[in-house]
C-alpha atoms as a PDB file:
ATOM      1  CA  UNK A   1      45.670 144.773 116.514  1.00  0.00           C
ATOM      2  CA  UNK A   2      45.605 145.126 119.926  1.00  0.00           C
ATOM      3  CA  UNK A   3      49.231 145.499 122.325  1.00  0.00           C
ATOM      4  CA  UNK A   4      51.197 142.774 123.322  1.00  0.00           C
ATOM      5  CA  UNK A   5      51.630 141.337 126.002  1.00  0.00           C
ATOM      6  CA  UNK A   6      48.638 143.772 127.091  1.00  0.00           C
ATOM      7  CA  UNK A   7      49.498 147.546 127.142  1.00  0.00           C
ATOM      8  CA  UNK A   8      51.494 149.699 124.597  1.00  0.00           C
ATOM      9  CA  UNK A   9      55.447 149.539 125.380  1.00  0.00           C
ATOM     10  CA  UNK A  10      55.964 153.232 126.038  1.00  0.00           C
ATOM     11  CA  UNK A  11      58.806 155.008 125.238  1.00  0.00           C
ATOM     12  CA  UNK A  12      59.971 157.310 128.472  1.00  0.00           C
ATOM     13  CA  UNK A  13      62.150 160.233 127.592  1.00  0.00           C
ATOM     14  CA  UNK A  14      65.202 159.180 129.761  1.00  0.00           C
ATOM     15  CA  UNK A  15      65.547 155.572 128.904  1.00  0.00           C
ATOM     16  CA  UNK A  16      65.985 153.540 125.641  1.00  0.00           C
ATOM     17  CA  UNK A  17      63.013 151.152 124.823  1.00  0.00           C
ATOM     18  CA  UNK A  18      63.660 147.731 123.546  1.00  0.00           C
ATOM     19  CA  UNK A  19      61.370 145.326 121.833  1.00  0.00           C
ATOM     20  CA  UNK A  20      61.567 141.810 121.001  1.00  0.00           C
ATOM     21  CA  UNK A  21      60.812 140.975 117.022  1.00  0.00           C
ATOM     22  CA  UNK A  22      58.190 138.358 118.354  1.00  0.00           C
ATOM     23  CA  UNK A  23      56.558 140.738 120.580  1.00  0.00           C
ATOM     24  CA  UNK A  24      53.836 142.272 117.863  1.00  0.00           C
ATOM     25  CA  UNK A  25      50.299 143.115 117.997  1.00  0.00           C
ATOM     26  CA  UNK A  26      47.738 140.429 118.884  1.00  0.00           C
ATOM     27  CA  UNK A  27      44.758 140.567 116.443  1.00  0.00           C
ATOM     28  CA  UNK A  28      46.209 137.928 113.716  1.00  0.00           C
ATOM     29  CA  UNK A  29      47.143 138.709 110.102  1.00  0.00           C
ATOM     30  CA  UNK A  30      46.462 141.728 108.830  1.00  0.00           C
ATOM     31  CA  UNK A  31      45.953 143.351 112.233  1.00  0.00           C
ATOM     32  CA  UNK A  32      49.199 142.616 114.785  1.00  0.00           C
ATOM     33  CA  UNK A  33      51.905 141.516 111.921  1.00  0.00           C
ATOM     34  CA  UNK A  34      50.722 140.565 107.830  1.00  0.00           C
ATOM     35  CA  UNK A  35      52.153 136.891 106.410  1.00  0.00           C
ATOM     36  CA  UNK A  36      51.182 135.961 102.754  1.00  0.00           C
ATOM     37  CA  UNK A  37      50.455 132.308 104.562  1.00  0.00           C
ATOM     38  CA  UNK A  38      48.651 133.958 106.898  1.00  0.00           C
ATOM     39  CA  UNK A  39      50.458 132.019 109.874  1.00  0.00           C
ATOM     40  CA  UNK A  40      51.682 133.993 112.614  1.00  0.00           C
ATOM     41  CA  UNK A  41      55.187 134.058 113.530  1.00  0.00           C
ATOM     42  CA  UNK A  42      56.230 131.927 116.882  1.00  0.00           C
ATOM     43  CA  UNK A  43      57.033 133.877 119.729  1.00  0.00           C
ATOM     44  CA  UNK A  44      59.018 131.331 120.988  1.00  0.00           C
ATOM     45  CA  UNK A  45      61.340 131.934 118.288  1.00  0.00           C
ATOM     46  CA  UNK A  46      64.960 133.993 118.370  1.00  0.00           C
ATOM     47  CA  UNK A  47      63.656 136.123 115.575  1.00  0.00           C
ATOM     48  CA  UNK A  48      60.931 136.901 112.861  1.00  0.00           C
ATOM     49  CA  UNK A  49      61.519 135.676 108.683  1.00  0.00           C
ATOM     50  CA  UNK A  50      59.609 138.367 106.496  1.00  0.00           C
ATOM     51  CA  UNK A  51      58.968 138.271 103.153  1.00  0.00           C
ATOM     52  CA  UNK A  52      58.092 140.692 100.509  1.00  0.00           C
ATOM     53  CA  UNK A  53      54.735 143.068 101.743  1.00  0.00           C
ATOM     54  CA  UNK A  54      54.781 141.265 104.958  1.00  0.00           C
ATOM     55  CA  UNK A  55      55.282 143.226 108.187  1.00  0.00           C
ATOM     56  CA  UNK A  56      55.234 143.182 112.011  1.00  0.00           C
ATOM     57  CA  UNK A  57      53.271 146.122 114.521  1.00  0.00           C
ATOM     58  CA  UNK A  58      54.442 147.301 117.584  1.00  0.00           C
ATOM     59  CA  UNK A  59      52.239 149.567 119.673  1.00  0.00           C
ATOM     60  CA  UNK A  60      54.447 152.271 121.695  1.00  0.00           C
ATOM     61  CA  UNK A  61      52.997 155.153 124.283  1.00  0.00           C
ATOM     62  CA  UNK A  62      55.440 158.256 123.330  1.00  0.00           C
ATOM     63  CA  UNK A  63      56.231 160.434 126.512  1.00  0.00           C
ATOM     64  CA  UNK A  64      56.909 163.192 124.553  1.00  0.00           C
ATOM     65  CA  UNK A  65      57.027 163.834 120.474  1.00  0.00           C
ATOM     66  CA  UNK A  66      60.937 163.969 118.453  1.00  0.00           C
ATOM     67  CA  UNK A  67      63.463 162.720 117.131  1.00  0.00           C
ATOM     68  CA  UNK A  68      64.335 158.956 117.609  1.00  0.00           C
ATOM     69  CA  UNK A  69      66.687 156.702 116.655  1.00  0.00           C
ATOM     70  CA  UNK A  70      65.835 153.211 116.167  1.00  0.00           C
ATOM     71  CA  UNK A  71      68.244 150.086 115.591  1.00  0.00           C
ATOM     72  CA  UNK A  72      67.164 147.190 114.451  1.00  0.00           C
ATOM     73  CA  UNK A  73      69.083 143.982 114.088  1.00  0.00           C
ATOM     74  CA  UNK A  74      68.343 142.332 110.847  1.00  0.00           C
ATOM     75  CA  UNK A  75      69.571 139.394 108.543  1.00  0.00           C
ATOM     76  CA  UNK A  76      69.253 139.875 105.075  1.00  0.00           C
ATOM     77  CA  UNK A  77      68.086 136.183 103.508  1.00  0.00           C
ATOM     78  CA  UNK A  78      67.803 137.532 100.103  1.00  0.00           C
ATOM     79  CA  UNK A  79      70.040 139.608  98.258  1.00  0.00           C
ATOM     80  CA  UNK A  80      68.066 143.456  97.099  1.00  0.00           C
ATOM     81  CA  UNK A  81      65.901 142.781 100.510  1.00  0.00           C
ATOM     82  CA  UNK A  82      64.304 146.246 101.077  1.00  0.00           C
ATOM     83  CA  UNK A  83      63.217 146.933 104.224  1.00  0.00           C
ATOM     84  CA  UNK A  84      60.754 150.898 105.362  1.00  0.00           C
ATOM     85  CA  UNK A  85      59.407 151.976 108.827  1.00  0.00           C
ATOM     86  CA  UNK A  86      56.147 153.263 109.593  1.00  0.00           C
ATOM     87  CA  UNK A  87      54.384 154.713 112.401  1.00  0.00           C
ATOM     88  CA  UNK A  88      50.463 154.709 111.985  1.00  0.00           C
ATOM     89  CA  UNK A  89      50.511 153.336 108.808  1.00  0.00           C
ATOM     90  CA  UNK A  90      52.602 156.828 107.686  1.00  0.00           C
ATOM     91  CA  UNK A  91      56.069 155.748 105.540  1.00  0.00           C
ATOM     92  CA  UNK A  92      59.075 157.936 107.903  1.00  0.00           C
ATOM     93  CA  UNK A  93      61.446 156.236 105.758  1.00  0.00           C
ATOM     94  CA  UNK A  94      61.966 155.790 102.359  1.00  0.00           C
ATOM     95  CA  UNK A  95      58.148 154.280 101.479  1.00  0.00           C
ATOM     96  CA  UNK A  96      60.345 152.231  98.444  1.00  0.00           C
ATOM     97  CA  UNK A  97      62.314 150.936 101.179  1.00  0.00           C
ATOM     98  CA  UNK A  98      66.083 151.226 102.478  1.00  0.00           C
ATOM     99  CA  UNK A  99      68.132 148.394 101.106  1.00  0.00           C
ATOM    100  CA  UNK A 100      70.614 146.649 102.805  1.00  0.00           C
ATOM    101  CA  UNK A 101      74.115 145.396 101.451  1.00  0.00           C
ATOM    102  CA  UNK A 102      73.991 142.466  99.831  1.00  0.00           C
ATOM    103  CA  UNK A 103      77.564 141.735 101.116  1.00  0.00           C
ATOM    104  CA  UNK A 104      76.173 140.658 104.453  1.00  0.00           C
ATOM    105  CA  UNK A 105      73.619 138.707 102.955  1.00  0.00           C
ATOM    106  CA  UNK A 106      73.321 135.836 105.909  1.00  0.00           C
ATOM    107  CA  UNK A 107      74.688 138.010 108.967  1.00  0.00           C
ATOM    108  CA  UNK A 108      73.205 139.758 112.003  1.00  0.00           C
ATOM    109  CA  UNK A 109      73.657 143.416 111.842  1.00  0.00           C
ATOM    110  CA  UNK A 110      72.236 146.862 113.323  1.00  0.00           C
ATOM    111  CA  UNK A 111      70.233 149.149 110.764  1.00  0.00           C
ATOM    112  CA  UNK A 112      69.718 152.612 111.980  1.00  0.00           C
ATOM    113  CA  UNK A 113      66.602 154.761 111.391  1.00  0.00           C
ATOM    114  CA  UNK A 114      66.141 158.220 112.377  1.00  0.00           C
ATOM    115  CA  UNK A 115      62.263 159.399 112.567  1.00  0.00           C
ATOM    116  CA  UNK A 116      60.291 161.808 114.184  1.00  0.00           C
ATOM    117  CA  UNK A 117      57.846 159.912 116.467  1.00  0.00           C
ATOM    118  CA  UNK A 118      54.521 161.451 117.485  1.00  0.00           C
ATOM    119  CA  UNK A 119      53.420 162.200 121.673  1.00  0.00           C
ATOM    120  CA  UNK A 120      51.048 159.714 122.956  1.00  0.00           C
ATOM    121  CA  UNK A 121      49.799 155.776 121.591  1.00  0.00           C
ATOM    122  CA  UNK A 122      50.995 154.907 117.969  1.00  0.00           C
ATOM    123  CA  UNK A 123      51.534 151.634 116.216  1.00  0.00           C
ATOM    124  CA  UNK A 124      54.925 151.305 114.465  1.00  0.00           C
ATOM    125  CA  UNK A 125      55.578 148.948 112.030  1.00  0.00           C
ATOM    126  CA  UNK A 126      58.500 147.327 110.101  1.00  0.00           C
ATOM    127  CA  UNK A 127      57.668 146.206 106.517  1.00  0.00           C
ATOM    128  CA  UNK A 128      59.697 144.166 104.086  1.00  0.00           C
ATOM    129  CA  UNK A 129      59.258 145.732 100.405  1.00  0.00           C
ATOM    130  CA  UNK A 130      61.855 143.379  98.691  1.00  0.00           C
ATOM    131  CA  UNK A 131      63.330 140.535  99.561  1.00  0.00           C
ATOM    132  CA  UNK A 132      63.463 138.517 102.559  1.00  0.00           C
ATOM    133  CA  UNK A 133      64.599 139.916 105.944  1.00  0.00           C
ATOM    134  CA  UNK A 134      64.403 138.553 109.891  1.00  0.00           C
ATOM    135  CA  UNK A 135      64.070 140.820 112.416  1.00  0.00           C
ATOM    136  CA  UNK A 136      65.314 139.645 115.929  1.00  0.00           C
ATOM    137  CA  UNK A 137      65.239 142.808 118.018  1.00  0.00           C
ATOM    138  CA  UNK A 138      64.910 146.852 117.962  1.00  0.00           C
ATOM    139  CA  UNK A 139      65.708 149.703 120.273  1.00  0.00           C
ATOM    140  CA  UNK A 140      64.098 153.037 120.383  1.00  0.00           C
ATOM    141  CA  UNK A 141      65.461 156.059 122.075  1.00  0.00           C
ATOM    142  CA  UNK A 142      65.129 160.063 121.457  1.00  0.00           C
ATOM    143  CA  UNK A 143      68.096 161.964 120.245  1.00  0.00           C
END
């Protein structure tokens, strides 16, 4: 799918980059985020509800290639909710997915991943492999 609202956000070198859940990809399922309904998340809403296989992309313009961390805030709705990263369709994390503790099923909190991002235009992705996570908000910065 194509950037939204128009141009990739792009990741500077000095400054962290932060991206609203609802801000993915135009293009529609399968292209900006995939939804087994196949009804695209509002983005007048706080956050984003994901189910299993289902996933949101962002498309980012890296100033320079590295090391980045990335924290997320997620809600586990299910308990064993599994939740991997991706940047051009390319697992960086676990491609099984990193699960989150099931004794904050129901609360807000920060997941860190650490990836190496490529230079230049890429599409990053979140996907849920178990489970049922929202996803309100991310940060991206280099290390």
């Amino acid at each position: 799918g194509s950037p939204y609202p128009s141009e990739p956000f792009v990741l500077s070198a000095g400054a962290p980059l932060h991206i609203d859940a609802t801000e993915y990809n135009e293009g529609g399922n399968s292209k900006g985020f995939f939804s087994h309904d196949k009804i695209a998340p509002s983005r007048k809403a706080e956050f984003v509800n994901l189910g299993p296989e289902e996933w949101l992309r962002f498309s980012i313009d890296s100033e320079k290639g590295g090391i980045c961390k990335i924290v997320a805030l997620v809600r586990q709705n299910k308990e064993n909710s599994k939740i991997s990263f991706l940047e051009d369709v390319e697992y960086l994390t676990d491609m099984h997915g990193i699960r989150l503790p099931d004794n904050e099923n129901g609360k807000w909190r920060e997941l860190t991943f650490t990836v190496p991002l490529k230079k230049g235009e890429h599409v990053i992705e979140f996907r849920i492999k178990e489970g049922e996570i929202s996803i309100k908000d991310f940060t991206i910065k280099y290390e």
